[in-house]
N, C-alpha and C. Protein backbone atom coordinates (compact mmCIF):
# COMPACT_ATOMS: atom_id res chain seq x y z
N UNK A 1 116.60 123.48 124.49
CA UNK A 1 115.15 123.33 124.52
C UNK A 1 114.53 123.87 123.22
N UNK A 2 114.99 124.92 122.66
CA UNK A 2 114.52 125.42 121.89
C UNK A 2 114.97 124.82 120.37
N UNK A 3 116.23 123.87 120.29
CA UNK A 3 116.41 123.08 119.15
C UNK A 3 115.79 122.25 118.98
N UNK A 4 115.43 121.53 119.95
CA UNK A 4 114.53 120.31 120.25
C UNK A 4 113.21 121.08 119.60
N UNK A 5 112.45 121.66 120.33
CA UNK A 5 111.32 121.88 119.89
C UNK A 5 111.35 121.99 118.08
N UNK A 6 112.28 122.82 117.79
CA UNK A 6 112.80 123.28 115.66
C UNK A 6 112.49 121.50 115.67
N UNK A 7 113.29 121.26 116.27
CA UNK A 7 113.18 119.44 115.41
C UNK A 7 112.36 118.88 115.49
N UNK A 8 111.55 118.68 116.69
CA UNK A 8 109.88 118.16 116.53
C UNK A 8 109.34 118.88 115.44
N UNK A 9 108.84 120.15 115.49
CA UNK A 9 108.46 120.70 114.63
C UNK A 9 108.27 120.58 113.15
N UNK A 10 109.55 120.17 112.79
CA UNK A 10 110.06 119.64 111.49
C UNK A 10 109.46 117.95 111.23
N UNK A 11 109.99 117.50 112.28
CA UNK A 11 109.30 115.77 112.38
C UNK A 11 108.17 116.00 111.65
N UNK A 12 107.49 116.82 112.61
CA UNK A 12 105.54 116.43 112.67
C UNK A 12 105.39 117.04 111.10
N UNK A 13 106.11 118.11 110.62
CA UNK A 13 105.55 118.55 109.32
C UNK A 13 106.58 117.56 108.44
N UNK A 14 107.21 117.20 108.19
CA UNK A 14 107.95 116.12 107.69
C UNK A 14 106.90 114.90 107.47
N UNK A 15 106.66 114.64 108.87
CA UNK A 15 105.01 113.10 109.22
C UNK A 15 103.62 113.97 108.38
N UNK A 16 103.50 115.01 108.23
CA UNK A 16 102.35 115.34 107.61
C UNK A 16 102.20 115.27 106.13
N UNK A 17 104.14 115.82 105.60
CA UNK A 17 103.97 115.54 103.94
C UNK A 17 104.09 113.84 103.83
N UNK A 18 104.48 113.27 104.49
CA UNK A 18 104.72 111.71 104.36
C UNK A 18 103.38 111.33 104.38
N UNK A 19 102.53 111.43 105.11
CA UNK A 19 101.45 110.79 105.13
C UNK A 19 100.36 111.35 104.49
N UNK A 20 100.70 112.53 103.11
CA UNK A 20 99.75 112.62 102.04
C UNK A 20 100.52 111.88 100.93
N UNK A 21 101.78 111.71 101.36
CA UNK A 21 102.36 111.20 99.97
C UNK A 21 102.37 109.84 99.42
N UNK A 22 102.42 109.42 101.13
CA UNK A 22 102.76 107.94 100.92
C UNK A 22 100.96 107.10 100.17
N UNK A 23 100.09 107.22 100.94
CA UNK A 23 98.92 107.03 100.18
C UNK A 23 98.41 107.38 99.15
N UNK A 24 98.69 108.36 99.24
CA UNK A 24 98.10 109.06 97.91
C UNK A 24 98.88 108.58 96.62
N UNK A 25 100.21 108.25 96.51
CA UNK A 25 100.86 107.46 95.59
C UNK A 25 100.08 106.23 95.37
N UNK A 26 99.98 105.73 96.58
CA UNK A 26 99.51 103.81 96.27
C UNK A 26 98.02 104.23 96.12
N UNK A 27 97.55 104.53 96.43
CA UNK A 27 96.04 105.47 95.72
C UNK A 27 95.79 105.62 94.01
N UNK A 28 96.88 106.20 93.60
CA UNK A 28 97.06 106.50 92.40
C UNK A 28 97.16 105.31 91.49
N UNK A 29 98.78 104.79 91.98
CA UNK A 29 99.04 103.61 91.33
C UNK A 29 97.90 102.60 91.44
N UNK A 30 96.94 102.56 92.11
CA UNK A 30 96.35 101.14 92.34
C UNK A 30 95.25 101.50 91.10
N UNK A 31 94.71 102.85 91.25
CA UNK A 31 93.37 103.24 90.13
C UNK A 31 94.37 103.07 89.03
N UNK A 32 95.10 103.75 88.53
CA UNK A 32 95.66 104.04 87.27
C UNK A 32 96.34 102.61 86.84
N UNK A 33 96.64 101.49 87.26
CA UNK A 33 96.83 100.17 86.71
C UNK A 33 96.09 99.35 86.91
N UNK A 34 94.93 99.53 87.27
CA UNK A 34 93.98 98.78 87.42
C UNK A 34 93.13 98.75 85.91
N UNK A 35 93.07 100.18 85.40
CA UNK A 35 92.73 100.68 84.43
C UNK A 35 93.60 99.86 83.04
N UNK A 36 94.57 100.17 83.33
CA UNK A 36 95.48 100.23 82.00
C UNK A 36 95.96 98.48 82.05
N UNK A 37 96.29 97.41 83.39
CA UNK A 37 96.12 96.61 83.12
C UNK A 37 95.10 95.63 83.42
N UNK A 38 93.83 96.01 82.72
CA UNK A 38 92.88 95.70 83.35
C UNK A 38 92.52 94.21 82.67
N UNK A 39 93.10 93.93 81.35
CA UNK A 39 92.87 92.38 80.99
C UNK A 39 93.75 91.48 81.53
N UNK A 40 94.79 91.90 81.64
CA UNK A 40 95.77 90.86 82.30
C UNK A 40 95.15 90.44 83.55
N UNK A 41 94.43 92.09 84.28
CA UNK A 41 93.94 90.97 85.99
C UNK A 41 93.08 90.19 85.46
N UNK A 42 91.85 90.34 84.64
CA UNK A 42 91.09 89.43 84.25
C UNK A 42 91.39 88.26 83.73
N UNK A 43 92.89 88.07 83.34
CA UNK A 43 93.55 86.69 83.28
C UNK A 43 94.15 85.86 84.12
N UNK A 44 93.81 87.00 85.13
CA UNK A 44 94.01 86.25 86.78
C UNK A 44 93.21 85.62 87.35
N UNK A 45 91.92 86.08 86.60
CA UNK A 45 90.97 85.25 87.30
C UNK A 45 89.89 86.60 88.31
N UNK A 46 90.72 88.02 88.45
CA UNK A 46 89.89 88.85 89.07
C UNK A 46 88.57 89.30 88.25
N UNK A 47 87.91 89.98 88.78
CA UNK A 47 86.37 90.50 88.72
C UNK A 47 86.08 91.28 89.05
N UNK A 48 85.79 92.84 88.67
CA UNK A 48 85.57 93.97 89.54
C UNK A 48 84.45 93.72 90.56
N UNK A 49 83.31 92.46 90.36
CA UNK A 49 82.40 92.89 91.30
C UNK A 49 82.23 91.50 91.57
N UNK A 50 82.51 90.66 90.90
CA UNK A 50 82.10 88.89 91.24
C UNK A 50 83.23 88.28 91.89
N UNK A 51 84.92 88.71 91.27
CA UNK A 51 85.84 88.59 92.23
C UNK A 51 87.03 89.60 92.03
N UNK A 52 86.36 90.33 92.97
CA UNK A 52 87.21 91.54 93.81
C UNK A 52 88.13 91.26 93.97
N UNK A 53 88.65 90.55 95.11
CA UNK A 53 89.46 89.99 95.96
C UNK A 53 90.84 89.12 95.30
N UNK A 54 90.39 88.70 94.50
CA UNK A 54 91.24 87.94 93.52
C UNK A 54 92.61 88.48 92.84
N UNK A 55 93.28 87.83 93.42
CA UNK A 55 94.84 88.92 93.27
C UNK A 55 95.02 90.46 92.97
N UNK A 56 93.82 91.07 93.56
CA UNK A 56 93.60 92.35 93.44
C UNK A 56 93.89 93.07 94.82
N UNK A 57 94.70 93.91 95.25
CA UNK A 57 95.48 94.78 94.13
C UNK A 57 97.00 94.54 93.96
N UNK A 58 97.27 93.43 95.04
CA UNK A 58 98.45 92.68 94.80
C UNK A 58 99.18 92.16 93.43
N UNK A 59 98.04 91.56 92.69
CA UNK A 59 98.25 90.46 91.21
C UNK A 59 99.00 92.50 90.07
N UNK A 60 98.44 93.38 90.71
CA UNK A 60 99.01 94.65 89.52
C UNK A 60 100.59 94.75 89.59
N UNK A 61 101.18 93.81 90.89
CA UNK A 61 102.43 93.99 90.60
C UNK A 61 103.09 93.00 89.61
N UNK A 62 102.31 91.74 89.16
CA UNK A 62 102.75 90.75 88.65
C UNK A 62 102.64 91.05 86.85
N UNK A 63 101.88 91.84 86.43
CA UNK A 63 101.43 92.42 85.20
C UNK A 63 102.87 93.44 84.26
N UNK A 64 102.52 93.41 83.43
CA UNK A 64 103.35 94.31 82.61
C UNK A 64 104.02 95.53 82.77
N UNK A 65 102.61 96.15 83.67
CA UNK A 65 103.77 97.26 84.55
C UNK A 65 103.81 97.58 85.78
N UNK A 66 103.84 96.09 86.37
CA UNK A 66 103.87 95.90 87.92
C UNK A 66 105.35 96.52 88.38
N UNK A 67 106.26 96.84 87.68
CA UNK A 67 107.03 98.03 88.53
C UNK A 67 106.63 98.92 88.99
N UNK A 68 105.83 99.38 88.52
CA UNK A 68 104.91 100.62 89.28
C UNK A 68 104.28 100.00 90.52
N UNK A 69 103.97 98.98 90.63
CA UNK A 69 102.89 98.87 91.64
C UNK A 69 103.96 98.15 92.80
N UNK A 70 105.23 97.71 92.55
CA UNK A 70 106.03 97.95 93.11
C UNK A 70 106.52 98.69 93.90
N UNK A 71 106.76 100.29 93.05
CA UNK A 71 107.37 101.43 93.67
C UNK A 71 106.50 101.70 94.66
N UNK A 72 105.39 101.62 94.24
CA UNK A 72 104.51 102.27 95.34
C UNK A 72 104.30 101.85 96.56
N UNK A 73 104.36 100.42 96.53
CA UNK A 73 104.55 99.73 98.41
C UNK A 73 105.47 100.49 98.41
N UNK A 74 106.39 99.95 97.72
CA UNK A 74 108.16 100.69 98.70
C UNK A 74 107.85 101.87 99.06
N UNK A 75 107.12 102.98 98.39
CA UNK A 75 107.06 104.51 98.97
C UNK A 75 106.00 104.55 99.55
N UNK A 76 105.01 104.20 99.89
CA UNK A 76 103.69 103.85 100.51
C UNK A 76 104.50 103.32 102.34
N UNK A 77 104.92 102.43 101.99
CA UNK A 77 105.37 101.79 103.30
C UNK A 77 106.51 102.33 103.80
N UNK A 78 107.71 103.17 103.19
CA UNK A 78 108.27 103.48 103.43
C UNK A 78 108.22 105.04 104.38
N UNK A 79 107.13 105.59 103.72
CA UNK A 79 106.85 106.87 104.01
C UNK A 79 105.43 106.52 105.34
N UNK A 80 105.15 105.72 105.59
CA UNK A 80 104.09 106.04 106.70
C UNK A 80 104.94 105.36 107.98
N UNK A 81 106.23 105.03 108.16
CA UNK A 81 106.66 105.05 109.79
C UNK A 81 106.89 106.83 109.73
N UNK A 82 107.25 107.32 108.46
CA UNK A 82 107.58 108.75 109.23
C UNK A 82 106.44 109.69 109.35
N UNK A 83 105.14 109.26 108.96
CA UNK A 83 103.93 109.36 109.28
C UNK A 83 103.63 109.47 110.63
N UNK A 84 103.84 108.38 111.13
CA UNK A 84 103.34 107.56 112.56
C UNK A 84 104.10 108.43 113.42
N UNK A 85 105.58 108.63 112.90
CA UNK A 85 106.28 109.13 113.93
C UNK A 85 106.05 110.82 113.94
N UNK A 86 105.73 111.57 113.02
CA UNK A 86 105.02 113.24 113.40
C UNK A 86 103.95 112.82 114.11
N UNK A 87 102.99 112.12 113.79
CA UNK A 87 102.08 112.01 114.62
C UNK A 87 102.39 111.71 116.05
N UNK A 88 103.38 110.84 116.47
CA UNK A 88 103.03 110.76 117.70
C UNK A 88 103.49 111.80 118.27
N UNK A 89 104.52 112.63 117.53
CA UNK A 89 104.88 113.87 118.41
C UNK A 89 103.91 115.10 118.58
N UNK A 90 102.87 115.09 117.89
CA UNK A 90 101.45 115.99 117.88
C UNK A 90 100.74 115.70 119.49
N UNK A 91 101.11 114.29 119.63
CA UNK A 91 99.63 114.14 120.49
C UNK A 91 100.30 113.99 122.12
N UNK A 92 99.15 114.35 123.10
CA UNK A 92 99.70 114.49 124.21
C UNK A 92 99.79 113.43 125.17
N UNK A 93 101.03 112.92 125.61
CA UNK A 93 101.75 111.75 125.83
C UNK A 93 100.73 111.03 126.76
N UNK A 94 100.58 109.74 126.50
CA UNK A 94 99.72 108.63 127.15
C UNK A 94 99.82 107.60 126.52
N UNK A 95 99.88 106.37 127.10
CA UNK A 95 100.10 105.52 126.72
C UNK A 95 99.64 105.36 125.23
N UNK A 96 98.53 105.25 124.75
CA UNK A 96 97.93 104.74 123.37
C UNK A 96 98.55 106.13 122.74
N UNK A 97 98.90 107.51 122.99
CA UNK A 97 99.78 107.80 122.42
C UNK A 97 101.59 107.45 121.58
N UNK A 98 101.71 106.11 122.41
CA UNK A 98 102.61 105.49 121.99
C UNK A 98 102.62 104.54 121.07
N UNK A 99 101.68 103.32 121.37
CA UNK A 99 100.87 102.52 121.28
C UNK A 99 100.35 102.72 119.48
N UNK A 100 99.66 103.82 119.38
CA UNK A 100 98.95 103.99 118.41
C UNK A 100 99.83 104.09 117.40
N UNK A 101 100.83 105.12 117.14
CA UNK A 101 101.70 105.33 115.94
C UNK A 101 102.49 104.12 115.67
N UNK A 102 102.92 103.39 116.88
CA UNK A 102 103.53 101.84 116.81
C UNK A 102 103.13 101.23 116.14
N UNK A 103 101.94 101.01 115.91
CA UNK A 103 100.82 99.97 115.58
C UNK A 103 100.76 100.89 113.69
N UNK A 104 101.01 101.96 113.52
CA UNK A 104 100.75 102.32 112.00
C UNK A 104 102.45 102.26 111.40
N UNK A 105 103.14 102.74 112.43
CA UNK A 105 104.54 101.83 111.42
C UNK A 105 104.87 101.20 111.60
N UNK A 106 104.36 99.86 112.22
CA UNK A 106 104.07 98.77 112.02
C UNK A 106 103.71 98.31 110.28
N UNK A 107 102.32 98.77 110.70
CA UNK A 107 101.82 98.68 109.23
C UNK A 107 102.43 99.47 107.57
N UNK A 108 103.32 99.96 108.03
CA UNK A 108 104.08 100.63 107.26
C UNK A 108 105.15 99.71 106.65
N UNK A 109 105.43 98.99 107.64
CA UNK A 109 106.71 97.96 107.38
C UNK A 109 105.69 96.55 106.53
N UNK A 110 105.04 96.57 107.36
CA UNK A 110 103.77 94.93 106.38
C UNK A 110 103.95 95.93 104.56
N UNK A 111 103.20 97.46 104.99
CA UNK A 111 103.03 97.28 103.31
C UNK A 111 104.26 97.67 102.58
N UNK A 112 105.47 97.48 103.47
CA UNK A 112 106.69 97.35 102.10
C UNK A 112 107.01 96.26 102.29
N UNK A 113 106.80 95.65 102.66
CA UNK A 113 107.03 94.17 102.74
C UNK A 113 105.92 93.42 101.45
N UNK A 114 104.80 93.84 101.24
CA UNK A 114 104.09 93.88 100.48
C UNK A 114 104.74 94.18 98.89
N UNK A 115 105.66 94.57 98.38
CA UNK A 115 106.63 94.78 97.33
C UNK A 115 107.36 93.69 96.93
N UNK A 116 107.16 92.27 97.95
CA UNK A 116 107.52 91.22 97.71
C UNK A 116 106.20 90.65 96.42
N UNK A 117 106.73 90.23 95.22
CA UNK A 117 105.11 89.85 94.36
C UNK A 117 104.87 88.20 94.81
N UNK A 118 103.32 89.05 94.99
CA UNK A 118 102.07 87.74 95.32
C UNK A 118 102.17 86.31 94.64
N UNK A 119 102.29 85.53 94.46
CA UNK A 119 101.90 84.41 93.65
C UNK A 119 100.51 83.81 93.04
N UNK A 120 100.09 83.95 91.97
CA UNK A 120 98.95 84.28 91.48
C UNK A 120 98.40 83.16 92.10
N UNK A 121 96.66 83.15 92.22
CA UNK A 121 95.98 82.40 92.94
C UNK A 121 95.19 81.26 92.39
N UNK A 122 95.01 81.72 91.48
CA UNK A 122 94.11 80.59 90.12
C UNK A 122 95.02 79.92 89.26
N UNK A 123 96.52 80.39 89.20
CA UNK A 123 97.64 80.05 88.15
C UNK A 123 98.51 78.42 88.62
N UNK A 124 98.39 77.81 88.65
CA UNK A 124 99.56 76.72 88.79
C UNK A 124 101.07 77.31 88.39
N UNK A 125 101.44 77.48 89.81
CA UNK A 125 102.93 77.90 89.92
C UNK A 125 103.44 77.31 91.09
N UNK A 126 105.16 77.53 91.00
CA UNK A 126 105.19 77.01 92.29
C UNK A 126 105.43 77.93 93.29
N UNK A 127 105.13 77.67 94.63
CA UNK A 127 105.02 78.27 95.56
C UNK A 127 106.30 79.02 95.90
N UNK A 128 106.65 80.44 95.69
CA UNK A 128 107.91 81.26 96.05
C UNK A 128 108.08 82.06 97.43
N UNK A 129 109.12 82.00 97.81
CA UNK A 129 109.78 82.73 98.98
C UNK A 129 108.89 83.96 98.65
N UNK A 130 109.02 84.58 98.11
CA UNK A 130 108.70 86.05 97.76
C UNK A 130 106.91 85.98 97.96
N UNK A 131 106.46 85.35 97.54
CA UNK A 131 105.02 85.05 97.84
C UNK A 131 104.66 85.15 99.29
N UNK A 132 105.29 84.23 99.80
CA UNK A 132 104.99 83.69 101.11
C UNK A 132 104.98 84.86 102.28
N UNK A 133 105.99 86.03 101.32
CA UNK A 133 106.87 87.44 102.54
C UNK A 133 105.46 88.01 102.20
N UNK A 134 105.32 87.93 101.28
CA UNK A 134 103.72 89.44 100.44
C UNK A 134 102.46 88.46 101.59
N UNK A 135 102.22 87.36 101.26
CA UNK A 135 101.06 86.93 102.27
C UNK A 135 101.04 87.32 103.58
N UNK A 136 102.44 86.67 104.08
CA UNK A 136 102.71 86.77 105.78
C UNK A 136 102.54 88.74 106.00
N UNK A 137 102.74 89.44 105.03
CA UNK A 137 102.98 90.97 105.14
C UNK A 137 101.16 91.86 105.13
N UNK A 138 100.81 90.97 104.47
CA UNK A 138 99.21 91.00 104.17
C UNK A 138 98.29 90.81 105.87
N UNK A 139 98.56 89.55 106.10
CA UNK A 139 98.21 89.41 107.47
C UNK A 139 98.99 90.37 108.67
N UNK A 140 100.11 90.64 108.78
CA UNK A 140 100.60 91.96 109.66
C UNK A 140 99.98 93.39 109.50
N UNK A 141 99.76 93.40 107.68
CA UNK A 141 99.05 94.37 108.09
C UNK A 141 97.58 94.52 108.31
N UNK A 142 96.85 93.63 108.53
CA UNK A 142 95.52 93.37 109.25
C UNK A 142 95.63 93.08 110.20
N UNK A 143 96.06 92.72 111.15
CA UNK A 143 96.66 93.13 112.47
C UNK A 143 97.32 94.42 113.02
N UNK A 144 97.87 95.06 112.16
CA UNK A 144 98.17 96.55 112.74
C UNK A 144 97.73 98.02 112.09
N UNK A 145 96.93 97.60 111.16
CA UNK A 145 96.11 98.91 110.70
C UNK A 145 94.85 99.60 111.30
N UNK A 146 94.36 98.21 111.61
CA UNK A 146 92.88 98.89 112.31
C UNK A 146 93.01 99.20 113.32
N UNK A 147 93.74 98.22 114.31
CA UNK A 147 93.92 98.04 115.50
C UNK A 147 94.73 100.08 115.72
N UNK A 148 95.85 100.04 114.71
CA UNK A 148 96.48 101.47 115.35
C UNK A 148 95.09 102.50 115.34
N UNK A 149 94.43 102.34 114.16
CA UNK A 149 93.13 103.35 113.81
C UNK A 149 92.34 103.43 115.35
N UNK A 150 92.42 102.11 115.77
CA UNK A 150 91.05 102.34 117.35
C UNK A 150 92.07 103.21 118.18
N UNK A 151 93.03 102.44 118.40
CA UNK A 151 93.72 103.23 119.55
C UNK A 151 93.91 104.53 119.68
N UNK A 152 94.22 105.06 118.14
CA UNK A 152 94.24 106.60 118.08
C UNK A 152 92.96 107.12 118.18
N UNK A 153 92.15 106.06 117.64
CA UNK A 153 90.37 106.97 117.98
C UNK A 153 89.91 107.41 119.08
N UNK A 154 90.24 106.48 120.27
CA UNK A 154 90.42 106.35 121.32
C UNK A 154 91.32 107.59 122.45
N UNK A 155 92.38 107.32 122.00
CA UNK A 155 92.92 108.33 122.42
C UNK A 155 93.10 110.17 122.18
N UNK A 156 92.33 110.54 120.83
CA UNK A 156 91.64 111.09 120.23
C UNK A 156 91.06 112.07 121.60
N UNK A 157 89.47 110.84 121.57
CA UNK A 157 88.47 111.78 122.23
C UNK A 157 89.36 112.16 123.73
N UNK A 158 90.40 112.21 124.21
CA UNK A 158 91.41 112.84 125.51
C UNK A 158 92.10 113.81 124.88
N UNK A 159 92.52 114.02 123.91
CA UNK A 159 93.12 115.14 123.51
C UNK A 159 92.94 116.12 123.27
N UNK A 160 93.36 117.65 123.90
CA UNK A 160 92.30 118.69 123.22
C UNK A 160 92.69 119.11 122.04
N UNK A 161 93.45 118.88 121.52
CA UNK A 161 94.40 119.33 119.85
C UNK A 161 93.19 117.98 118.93
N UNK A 162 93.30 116.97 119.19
CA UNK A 162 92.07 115.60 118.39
C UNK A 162 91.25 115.52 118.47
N UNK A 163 90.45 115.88 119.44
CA UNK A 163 88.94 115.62 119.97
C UNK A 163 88.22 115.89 118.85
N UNK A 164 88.17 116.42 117.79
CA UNK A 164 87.47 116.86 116.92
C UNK A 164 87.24 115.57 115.51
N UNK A 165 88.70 115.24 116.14
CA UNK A 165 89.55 114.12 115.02
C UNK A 165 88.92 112.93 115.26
N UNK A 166 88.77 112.44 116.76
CA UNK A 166 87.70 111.11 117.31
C UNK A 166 87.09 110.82 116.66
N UNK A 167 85.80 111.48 116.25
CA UNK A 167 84.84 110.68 115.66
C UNK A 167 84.97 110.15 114.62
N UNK A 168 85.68 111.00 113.42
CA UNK A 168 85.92 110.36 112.16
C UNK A 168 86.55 108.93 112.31
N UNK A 169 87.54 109.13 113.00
CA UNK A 169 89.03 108.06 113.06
C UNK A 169 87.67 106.70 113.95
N UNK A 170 86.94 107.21 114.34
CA UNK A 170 86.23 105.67 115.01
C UNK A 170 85.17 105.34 113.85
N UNK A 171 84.71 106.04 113.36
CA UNK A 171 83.90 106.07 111.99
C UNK A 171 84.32 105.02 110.89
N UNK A 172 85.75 105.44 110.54
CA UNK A 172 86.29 104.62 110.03
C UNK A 172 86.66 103.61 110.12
N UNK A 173 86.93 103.44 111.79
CA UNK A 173 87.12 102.01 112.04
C UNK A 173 85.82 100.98 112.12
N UNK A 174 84.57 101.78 112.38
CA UNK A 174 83.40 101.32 112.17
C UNK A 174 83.05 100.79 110.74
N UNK A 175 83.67 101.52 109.68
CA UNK A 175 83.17 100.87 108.81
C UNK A 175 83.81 100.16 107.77
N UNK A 176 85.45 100.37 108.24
CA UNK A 176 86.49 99.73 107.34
C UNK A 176 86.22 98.27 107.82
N UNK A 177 85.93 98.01 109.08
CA UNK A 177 85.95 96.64 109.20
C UNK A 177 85.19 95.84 109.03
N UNK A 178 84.14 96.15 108.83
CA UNK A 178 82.88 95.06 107.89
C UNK A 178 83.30 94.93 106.97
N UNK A 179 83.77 96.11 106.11
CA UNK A 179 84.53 96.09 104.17
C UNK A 179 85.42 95.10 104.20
N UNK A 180 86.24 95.10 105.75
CA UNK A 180 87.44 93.99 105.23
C UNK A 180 87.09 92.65 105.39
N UNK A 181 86.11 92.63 106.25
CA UNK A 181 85.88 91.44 106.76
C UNK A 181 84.66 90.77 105.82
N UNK A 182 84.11 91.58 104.90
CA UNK A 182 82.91 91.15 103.69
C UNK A 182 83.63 90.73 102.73
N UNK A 183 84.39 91.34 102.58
CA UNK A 183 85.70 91.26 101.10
C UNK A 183 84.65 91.59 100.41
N UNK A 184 84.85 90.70 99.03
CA UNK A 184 84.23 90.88 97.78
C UNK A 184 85.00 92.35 97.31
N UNK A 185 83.66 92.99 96.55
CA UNK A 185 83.34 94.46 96.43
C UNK A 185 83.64 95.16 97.20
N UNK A 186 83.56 94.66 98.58
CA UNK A 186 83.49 95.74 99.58
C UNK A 186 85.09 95.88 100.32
N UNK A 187 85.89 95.15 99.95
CA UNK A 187 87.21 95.79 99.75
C UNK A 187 87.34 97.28 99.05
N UNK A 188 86.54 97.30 97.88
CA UNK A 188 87.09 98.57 97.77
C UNK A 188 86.87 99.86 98.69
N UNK A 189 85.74 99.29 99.06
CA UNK A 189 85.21 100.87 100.58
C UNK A 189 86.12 100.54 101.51
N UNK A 190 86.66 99.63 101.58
CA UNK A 190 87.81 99.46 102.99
C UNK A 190 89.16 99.95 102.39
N UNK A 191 89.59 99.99 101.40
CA UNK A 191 90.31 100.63 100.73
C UNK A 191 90.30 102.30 100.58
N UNK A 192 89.34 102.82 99.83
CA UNK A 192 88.99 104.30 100.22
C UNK A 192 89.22 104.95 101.32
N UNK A 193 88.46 103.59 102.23
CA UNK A 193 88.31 104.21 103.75
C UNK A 193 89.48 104.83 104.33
N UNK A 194 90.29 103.93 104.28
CA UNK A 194 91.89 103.48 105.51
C UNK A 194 92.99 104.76 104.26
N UNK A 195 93.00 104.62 103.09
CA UNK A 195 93.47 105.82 102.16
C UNK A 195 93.31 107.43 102.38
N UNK A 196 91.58 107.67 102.96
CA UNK A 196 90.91 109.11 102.86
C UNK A 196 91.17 109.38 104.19
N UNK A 197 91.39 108.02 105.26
CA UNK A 197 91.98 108.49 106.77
C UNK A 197 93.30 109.20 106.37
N UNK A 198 94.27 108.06 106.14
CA UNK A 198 95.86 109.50 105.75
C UNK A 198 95.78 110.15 105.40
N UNK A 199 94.67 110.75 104.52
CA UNK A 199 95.11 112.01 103.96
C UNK A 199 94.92 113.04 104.70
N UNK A 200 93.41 112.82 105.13
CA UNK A 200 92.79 113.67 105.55
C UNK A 200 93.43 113.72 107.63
N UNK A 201 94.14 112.85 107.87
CA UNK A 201 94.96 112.86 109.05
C UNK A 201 96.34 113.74 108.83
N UNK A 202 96.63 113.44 108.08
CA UNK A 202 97.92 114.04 107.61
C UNK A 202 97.46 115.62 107.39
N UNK A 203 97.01 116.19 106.74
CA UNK A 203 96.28 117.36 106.77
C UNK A 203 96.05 117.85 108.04
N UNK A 204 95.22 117.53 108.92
CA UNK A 204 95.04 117.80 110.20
C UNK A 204 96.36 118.41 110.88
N UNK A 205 97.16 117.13 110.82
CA UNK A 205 98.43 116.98 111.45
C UNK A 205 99.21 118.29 110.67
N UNK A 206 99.48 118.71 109.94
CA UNK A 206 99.90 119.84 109.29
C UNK A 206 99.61 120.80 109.26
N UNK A 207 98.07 121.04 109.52
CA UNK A 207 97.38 122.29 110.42
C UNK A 207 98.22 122.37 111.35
N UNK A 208 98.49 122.09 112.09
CA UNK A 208 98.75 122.10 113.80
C UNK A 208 100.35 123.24 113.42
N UNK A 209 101.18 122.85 112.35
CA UNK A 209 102.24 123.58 112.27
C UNK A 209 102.43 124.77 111.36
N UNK A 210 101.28 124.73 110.82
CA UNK A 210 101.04 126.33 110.17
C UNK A 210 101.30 127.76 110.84
């Protein structure tokens, strides 16, 4: 009983450095090559404010030093199932306690799957396998990001260790989803948004084992 518990223990703080690391990398990488290859996206056809959306932030893997933007799905996606999984061992067992972390490494797996490069959108090329994995990975994870965000919001306000955690986590889902669903510009607040949740979840979650 008492090994078991050492090993949860470890999980959940294990899921807490994972889920500052894993974002906060693709956080980084996305500002810092956005910057540095910032004419090439504009030879994509993107627009910081007229078109957002436009192989952005996908098209930074296709650029000069889209290895970087590479690494970072892979460690981005790689590192938030072990996210999902401290977390679910934090919270007190109920269904959307299950449910919920499912649904974020889920989305963990879409954004390394996302490491597959995009096929530019304005470019005449031909259509690649590898494209097709980054699109289909794009749509999984809009299907399992927000959706895990409600459930845990949800399940949240029942917990007495989260309750505090509720409101934000529904906050966010309140307002990430107009951003995603406006696109444009307003990708980038849906971006911030769903980013400043891990961190600041992950944190939480790492309180708990102090």
């Amino acid at each position: 009983m008492l090994m078991q518990t050492v090993i949860e223990s470890r999980l959940v703080r294990l899921g807490a450095a994972a889920g500052m690391l894993g974002p906060g990398v693709l956080g980084v990488a996305i500002g810092v090559l956005t910057v540095v290859q910032y004419d090439f996206m504009r030879s994509l056809g993107w627009h910081p404010l007229y078109a957002a959306m436009t192989d952005w932030p996908s098209g930074l893997a296709l650029g000069p030093h889209g290895n970087w933007m590479v690494a970072a799905f892979v460690v981005c996606g790689g590192l938030l199932p072990i996210f999902a999984a401290g977390l679910a061992r934090s919270l007190t067992p109920r269904r959307a306690s299950v449910v919920g972390p499912l649904l974020l490494g889920v989305a963990g797996v879409a954004m390394l799957l996302l490491a597959f490069k995009a096929d530019p959108t304005n470019i005449p090329t031909p259509r690649t396998l590898a494209g097709a994995i980054h699109d289909g990975a794009f749509v999984l994870l809009g299907l399992s990001l927000l959706p895990g965000l409600l459930v845990l919001g949800l399940h949240f306000r029942h917990d007495p260790r989260w309750r505090r955690h509720a409101r934000y986590t529904l906050a966010t889902v309140a307002l990430a989803l107009p951003a995603f669903l406006l696109r444009g510009a307003a990708f980038y607040l849906f971006l911030l948004l769903v980013l400043a949740w891990f961190v600041a979840t992950a944190l939480r979650l790492g309180k708990d084992e102090v």
